[in-house]
N, C-alpha and C. Protein backbone atom coordinates (compact mmCIF):
# COMPACT_ATOMS: atom_id res chain seq x y z
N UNK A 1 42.41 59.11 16.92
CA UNK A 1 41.15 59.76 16.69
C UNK A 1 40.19 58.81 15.98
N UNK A 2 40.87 58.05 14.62
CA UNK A 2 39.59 57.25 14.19
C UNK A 2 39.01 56.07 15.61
N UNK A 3 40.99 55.66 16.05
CA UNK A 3 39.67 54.52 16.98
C UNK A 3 38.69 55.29 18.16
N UNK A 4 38.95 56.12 18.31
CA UNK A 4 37.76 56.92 19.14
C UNK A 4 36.59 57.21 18.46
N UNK A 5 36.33 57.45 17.23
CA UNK A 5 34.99 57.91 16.43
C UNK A 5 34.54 56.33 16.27
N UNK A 6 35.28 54.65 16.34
CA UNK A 6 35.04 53.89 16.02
C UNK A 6 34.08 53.17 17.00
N UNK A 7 34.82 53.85 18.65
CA UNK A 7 34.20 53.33 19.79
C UNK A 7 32.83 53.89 19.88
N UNK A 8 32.74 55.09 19.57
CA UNK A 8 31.57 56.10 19.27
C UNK A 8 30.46 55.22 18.82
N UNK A 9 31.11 54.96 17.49
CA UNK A 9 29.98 54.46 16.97
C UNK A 9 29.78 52.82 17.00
N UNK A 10 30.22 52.12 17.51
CA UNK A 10 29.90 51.30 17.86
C UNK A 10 28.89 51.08 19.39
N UNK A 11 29.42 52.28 20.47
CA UNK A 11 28.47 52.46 21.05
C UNK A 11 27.22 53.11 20.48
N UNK A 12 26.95 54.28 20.08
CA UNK A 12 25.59 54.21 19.08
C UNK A 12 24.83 53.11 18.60
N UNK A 13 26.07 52.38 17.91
CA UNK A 13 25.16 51.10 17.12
C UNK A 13 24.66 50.13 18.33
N UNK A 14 25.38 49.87 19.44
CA UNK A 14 24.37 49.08 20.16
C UNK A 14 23.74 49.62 20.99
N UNK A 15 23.65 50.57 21.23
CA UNK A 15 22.55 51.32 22.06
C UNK A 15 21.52 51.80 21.02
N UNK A 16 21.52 51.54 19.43
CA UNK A 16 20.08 51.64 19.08
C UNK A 16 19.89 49.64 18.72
N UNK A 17 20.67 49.35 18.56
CA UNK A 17 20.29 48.08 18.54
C UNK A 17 19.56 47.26 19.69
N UNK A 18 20.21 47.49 20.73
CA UNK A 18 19.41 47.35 21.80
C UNK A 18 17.86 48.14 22.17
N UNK A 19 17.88 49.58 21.72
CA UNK A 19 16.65 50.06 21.96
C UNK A 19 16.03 49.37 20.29
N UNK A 20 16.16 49.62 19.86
CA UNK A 20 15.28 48.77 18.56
C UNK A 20 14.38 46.99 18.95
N UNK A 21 15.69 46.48 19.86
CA UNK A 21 15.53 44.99 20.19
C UNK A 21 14.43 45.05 21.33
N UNK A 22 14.52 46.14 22.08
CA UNK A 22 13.25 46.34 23.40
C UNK A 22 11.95 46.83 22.52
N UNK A 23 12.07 47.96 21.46
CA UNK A 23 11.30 48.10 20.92
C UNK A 23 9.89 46.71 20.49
N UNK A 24 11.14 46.25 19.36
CA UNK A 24 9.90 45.31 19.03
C UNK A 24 9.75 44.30 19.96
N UNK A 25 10.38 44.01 20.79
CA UNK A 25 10.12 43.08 22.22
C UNK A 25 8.66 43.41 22.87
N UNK A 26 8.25 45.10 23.19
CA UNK A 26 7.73 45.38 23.99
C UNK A 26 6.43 45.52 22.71
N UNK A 27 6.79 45.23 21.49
CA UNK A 27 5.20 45.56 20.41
C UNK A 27 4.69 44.06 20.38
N UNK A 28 5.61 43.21 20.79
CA UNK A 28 5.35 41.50 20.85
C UNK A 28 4.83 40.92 21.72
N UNK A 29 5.23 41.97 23.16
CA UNK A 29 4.44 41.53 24.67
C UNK A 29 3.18 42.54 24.80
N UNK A 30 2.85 43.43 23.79
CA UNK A 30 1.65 44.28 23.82
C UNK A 30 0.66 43.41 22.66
N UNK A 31 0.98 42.75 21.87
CA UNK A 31 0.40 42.17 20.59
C UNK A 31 -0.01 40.79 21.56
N UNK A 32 0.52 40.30 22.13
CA UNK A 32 0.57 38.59 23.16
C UNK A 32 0.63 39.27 24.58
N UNK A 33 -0.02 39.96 25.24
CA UNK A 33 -0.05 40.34 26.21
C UNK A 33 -1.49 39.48 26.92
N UNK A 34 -1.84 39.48 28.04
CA UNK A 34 -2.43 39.24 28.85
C UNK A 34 -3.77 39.63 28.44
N UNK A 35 -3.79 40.67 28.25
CA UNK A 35 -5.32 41.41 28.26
C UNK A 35 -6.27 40.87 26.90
N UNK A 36 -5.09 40.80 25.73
CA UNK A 36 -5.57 40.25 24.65
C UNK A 36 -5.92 38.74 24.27
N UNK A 37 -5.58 38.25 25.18
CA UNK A 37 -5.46 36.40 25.26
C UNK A 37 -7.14 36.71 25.64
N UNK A 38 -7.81 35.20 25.18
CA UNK A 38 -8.75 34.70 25.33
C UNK A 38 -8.49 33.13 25.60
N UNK A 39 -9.74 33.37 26.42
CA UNK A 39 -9.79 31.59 27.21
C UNK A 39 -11.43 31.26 27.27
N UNK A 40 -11.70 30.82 26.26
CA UNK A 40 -13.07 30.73 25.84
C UNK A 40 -13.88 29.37 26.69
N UNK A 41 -12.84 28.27 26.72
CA UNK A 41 -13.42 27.72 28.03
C UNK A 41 -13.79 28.08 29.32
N UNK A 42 -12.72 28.83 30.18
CA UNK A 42 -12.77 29.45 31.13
C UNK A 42 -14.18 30.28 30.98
N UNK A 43 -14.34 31.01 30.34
CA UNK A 43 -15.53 31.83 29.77
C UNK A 43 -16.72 31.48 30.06
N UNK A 44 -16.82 30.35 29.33
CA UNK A 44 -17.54 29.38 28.93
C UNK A 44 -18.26 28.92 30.62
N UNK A 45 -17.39 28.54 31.71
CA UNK A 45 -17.20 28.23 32.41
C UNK A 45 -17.46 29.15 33.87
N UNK A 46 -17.23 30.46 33.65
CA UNK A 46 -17.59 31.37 34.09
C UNK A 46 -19.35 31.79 34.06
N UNK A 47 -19.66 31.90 32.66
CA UNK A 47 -20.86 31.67 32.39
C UNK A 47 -22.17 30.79 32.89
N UNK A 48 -21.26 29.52 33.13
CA UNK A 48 -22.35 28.98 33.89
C UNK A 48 -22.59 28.45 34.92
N UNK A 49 -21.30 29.31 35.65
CA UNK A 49 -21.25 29.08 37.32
C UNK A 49 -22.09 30.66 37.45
N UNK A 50 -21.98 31.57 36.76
CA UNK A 50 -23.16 32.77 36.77
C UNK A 50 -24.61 31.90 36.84
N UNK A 51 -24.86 31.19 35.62
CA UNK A 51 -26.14 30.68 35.50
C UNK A 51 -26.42 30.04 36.42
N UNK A 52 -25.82 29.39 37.14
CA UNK A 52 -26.21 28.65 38.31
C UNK A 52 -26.47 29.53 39.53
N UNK A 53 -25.68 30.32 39.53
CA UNK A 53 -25.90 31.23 40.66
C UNK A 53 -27.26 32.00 40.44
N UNK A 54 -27.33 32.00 39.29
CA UNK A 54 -29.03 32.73 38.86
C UNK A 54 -29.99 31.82 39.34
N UNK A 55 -30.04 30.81 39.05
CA UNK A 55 -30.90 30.09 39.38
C UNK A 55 -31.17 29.32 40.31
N UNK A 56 -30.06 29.34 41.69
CA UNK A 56 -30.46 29.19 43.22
C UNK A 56 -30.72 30.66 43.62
N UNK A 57 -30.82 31.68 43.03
CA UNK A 57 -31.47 32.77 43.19
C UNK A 57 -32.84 32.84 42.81
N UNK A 58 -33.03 32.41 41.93
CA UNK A 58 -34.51 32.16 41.15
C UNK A 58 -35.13 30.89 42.11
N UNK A 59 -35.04 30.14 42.77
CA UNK A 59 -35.35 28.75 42.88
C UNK A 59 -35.66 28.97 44.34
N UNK A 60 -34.80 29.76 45.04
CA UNK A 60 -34.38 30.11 46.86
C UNK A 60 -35.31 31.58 46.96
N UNK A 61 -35.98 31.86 45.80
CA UNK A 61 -36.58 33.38 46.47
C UNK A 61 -37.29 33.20 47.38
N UNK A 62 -37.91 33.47 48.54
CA UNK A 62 -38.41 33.29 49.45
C UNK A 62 -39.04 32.11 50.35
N UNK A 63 -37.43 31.08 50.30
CA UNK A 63 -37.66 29.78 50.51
C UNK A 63 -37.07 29.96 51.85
N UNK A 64 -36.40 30.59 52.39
CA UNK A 64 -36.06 30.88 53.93
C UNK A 64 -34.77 31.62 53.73
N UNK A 65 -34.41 32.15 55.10
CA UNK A 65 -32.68 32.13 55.37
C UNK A 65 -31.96 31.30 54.66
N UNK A 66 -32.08 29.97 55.70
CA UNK A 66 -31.25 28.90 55.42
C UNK A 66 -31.61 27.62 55.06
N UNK A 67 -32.34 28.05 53.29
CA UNK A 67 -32.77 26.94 52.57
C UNK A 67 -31.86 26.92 51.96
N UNK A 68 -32.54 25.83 51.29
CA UNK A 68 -31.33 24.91 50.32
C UNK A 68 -30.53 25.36 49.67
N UNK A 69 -31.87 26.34 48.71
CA UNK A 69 -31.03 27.30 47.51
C UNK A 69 -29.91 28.53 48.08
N UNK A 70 -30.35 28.37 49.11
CA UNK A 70 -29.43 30.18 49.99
C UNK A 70 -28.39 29.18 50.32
N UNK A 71 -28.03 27.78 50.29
CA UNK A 71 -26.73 27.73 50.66
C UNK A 71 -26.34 27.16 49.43
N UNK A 72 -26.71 26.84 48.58
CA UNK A 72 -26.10 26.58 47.12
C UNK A 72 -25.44 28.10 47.04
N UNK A 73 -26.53 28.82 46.97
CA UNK A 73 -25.79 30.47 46.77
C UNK A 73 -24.24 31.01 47.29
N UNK A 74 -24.67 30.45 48.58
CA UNK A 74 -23.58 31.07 49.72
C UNK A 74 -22.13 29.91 48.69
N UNK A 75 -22.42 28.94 48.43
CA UNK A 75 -21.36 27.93 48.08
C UNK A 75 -20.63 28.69 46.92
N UNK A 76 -21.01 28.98 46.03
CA UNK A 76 -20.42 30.04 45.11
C UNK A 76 -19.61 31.07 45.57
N UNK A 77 -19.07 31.35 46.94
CA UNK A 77 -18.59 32.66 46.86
C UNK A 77 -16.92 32.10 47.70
N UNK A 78 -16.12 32.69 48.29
CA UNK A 78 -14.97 32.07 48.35
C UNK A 78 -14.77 32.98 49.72
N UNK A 79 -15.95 33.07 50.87
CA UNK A 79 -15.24 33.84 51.70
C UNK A 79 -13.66 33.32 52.28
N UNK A 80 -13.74 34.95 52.90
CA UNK A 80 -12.58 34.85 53.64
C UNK A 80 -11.97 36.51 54.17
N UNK A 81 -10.50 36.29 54.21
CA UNK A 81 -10.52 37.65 55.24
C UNK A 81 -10.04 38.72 53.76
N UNK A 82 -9.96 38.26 52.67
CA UNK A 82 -10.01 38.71 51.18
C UNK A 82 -11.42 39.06 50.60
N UNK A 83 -12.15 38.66 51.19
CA UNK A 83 -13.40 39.02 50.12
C UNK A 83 -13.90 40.58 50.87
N UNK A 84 -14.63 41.50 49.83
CA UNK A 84 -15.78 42.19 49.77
C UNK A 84 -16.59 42.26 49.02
N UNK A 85 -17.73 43.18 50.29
CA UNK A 85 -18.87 43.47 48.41
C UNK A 85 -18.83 44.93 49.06
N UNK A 86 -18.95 45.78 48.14
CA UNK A 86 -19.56 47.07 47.50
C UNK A 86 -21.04 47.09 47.45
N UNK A 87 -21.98 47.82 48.40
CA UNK A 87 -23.09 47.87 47.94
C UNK A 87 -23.97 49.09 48.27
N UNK A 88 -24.73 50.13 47.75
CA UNK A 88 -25.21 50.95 48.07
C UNK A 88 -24.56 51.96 49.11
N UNK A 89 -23.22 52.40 48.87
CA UNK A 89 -22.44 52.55 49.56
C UNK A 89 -21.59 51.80 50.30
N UNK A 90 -22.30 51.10 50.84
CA UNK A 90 -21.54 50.28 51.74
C UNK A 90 -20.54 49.63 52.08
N UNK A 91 -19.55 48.82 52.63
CA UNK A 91 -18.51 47.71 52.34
C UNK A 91 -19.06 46.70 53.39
N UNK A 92 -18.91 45.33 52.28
CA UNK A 92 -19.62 44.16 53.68
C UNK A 92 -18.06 43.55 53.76
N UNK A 93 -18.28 42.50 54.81
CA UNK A 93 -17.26 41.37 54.62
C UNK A 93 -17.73 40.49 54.15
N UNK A 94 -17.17 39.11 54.21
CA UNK A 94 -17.67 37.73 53.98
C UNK A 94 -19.15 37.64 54.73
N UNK A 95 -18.95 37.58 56.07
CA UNK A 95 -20.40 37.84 57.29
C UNK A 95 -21.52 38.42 56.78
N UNK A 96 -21.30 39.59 56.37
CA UNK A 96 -21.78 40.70 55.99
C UNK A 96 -22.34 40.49 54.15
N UNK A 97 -22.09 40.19 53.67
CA UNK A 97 -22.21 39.39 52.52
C UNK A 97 -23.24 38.16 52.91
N UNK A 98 -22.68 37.43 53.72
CA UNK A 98 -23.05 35.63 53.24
C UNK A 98 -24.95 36.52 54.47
N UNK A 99 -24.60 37.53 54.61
CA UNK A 99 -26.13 37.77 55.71
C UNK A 99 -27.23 38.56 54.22
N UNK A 100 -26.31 39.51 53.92
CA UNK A 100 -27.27 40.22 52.99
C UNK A 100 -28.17 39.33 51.72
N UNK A 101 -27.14 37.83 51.33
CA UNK A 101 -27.67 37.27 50.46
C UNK A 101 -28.65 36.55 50.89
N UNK A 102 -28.73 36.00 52.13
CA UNK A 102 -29.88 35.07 52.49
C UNK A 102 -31.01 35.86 53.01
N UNK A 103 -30.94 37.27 53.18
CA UNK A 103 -31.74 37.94 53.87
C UNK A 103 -32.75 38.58 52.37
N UNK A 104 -31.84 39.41 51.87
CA UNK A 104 -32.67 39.65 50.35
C UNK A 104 -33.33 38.36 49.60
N UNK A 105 -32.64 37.46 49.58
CA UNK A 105 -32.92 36.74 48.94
C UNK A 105 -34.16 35.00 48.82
N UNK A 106 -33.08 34.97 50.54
CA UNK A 106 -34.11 34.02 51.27
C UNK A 106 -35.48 34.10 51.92
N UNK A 107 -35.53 35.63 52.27
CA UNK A 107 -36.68 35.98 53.27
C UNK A 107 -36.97 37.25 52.62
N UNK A 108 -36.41 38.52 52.27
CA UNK A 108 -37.43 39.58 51.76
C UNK A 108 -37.80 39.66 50.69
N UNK A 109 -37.64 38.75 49.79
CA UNK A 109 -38.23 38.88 48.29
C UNK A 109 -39.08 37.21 48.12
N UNK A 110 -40.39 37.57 47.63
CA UNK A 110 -41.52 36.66 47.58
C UNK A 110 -40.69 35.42 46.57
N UNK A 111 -40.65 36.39 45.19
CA UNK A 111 -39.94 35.49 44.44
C UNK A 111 -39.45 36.73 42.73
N UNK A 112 -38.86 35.98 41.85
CA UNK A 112 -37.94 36.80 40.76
C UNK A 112 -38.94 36.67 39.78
N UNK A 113 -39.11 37.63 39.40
CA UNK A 113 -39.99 37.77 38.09
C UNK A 113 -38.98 37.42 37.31
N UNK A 114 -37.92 38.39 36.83
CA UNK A 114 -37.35 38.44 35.82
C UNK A 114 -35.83 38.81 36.57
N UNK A 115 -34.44 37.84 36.30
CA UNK A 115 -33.76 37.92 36.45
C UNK A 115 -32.46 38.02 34.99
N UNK A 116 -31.94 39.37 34.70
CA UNK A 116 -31.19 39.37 33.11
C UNK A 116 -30.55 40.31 33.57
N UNK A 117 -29.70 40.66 32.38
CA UNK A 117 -28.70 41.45 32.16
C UNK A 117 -29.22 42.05 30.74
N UNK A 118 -29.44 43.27 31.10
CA UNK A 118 -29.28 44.62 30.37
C UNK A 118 -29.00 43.98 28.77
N UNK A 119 -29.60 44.07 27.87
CA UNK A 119 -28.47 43.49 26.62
C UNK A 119 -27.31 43.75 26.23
N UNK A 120 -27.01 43.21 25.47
CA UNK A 120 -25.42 43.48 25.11
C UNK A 120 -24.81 44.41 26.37
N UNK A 121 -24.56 44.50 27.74
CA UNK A 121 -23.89 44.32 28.76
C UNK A 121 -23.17 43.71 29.34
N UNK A 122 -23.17 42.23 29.18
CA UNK A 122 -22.81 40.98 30.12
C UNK A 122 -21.84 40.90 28.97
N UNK A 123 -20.04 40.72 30.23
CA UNK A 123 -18.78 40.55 29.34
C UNK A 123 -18.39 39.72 30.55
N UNK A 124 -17.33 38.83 29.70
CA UNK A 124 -16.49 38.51 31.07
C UNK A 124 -15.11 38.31 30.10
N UNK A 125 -14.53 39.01 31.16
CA UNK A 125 -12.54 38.70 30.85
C UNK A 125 -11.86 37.54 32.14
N UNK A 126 -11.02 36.77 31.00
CA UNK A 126 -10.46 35.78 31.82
C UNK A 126 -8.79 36.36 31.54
N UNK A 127 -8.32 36.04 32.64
CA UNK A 127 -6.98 36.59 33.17
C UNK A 127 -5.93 35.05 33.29
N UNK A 128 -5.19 34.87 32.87
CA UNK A 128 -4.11 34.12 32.94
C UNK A 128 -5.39 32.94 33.26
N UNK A 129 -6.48 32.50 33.04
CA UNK A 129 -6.84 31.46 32.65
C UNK A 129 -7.60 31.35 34.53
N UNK A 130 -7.52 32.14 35.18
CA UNK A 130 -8.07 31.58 36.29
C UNK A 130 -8.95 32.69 37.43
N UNK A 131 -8.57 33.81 36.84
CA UNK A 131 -9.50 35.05 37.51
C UNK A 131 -10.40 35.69 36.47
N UNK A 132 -11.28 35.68 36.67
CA UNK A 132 -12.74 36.40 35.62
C UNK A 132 -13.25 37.97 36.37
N UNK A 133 -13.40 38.42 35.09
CA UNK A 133 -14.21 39.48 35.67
C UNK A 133 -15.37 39.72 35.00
N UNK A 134 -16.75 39.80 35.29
CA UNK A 134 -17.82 39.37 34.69
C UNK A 134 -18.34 40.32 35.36
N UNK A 135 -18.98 41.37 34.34
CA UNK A 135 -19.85 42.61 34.14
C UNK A 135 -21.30 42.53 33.75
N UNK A 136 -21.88 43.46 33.52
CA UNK A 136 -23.37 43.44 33.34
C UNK A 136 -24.48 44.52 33.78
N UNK A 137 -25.18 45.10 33.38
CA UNK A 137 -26.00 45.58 33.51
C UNK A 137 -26.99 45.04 34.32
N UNK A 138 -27.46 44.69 35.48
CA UNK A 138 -29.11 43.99 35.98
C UNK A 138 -29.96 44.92 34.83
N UNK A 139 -31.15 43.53 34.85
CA UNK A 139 -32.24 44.02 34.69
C UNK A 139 -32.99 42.94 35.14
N UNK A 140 -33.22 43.46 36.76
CA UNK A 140 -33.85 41.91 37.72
C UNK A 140 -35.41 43.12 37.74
N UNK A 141 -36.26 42.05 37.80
CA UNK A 141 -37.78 42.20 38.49
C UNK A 141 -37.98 41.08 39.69
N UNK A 142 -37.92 41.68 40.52
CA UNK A 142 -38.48 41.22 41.97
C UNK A 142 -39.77 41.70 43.06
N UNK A 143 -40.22 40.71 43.13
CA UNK A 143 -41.55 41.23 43.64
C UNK A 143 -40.62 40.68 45.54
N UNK A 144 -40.66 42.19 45.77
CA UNK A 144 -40.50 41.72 47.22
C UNK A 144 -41.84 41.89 48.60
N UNK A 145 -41.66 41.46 49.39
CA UNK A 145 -42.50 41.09 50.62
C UNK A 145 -43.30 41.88 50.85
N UNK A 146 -42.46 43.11 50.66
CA UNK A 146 -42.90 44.18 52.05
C UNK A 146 -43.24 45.81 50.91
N UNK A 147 -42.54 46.00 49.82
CA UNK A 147 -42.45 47.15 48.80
C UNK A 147 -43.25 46.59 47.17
N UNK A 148 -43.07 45.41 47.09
CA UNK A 148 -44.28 44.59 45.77
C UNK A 148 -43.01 44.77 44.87
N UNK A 149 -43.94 44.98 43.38
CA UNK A 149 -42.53 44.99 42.60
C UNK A 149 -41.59 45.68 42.12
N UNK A 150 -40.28 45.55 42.11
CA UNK A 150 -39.56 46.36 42.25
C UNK A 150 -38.25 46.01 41.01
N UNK A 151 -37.87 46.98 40.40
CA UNK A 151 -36.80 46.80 39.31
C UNK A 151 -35.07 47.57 39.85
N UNK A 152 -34.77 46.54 39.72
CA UNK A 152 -33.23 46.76 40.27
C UNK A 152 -32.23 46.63 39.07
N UNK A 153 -31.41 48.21 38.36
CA UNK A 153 -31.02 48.06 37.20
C UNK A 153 -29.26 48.78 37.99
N UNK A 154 -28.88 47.73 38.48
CA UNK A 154 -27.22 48.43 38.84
C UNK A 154 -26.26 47.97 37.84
N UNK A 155 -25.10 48.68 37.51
CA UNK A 155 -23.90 48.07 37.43
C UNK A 155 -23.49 47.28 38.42
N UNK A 156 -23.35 45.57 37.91
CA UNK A 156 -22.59 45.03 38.94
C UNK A 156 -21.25 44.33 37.87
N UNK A 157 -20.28 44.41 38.75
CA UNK A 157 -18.80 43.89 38.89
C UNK A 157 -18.68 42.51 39.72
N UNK A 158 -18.73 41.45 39.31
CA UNK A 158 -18.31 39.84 39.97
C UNK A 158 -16.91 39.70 39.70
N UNK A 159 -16.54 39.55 40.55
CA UNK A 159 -14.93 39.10 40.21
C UNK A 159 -14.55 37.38 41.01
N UNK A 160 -14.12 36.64 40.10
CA UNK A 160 -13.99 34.80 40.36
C UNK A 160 -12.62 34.55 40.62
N UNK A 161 -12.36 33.96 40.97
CA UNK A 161 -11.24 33.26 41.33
C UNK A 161 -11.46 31.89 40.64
N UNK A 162 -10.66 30.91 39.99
CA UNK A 162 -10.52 29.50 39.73
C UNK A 162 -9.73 29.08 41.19
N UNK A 163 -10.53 28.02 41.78
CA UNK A 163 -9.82 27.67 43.01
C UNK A 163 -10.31 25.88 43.23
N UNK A 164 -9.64 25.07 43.26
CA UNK A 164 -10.37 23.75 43.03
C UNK A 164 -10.77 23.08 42.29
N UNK A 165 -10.77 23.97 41.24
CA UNK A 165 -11.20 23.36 39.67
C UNK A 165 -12.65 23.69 39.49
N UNK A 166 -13.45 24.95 40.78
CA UNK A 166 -14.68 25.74 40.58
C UNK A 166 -14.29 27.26 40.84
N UNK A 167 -15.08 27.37 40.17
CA UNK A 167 -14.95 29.62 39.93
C UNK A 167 -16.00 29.99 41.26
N UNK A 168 -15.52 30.73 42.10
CA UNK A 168 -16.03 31.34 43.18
C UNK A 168 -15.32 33.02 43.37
N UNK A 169 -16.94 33.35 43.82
CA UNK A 169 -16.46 34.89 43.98
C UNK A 169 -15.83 35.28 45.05
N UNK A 170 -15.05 36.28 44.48
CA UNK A 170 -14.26 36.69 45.57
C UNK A 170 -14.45 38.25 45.75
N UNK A 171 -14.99 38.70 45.00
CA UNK A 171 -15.53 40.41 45.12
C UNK A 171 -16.71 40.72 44.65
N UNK A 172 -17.52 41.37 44.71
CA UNK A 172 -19.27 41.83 44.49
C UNK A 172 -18.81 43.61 44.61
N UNK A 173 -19.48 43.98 43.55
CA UNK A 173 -19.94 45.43 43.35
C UNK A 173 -21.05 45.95 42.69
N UNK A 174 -21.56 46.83 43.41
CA UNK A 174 -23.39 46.63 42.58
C UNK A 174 -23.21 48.71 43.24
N UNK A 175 -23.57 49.25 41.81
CA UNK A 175 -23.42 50.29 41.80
C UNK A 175 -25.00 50.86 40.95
N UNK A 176 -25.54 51.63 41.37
CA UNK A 176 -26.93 52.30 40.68
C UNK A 176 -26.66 52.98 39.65
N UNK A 177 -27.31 52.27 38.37
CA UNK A 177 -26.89 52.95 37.06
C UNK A 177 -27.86 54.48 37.23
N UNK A 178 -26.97 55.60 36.66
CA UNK A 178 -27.21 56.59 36.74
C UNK A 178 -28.18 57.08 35.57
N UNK A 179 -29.14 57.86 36.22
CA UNK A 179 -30.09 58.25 34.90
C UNK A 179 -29.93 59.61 35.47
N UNK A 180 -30.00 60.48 34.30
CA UNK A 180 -30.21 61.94 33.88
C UNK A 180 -31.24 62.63 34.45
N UNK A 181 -31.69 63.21 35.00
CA UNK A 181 -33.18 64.37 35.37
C UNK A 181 -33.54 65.11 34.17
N UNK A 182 -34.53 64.38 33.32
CA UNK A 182 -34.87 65.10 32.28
C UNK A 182 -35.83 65.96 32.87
N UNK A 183 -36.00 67.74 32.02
CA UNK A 183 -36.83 68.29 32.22
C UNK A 183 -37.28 68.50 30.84
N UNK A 184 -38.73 68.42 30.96
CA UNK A 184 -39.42 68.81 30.09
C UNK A 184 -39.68 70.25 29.52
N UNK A 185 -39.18 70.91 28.27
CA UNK A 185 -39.71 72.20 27.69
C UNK A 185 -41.01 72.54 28.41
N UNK A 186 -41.40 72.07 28.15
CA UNK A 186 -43.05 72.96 28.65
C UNK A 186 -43.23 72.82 30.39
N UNK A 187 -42.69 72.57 31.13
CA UNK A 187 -42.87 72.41 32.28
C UNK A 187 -41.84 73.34 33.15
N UNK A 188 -40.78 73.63 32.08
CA UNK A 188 -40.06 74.85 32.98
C UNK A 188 -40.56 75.98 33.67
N UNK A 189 -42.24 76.66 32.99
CA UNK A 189 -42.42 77.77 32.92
C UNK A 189 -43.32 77.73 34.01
């Protein structure tokens, strides 16, 4: 009987020893986990393959289809049979994408008044040092061709890939930030 209460508890003891040992294992891979790592170069780096992309946007506004700046643009992105964009419903492909950017950009808009991000909006998370995800609020002014000027305030989602030793997109999402229908007290009646 004792060596049976002995086996007992020796199984107990390592079955909390073991759950104790996963325990703080799993508070060590939540404390050093992925999500919490920072890569401030990468960041860094992310940042100003954005800025660049701003500014063959700024530079290409209504310089053609297939000017200079619309293929600097197009060079930033990583088609393939992996990429989409999200847009006003929509789903493009790569095609479908590499058309909408030179078309908005190259030919229906005169040129960018004001190209920013919303304040304190613009984040980017770097992932094991080589995928970004870079958020933001627009707050673009564009005077286009055909409608004059026009303010475009979406949630957009960029998602990068590190591929070559340059960050190229590999996903686009541009969603219409939602505003409220205020009614006015005095106008109900």
């Amino acid at each position: 009987m004792t060596h049976l209460k002995f086996r007992r508890n020796v199984s107990v003891g390592v079955r909390l020893l073991f759950l104790g040992a996963c325990l703080s294992t799993t508070s060590l891979v939540a404390a050093n986990s992925v999500i919490d790592q920072t890569y401030p170069q990468a960041q860094a780096e992310v940042l100003e393959t954005f800025g660049a992309i701003a500014q063959s946007i700024t530079a290409g506004a209504g310089q053609g289809y297939d000017g200079e700046y619309m293929d600097r643009l197009i060079s930033f992105h990583a088609y393939g049979d992996k990429f989409v964009e999200f847009n006003g419903g929509q789903s493009f492909d790569s095609a479908g994408n590499e058309h909408n950017e030179r078309e908005l950009f190259g030919v229906d808009i005169d040129h960018v008044i004001q190209f920013a991000a919303k304040e304190g909006t613009l984040k980017v998370a770097v992932y094991y040092g080589n995928v970004a995800n870079l958020t933001f609020i627009s707050d673009f002014i564009l005077m286009h061709k055909e409608y004059g000027e026009i303010t475009v305030n979406n949630l957009i989602t960029l998602l990068f890939v590190k591929t070559k030793g340059k960050w190229k997109l590999v996903h686009e999402h541009h969603s219409p930030v939602y505003v409220p229908l205020l009614v006015r007290i005095d106008e109900r009646d």
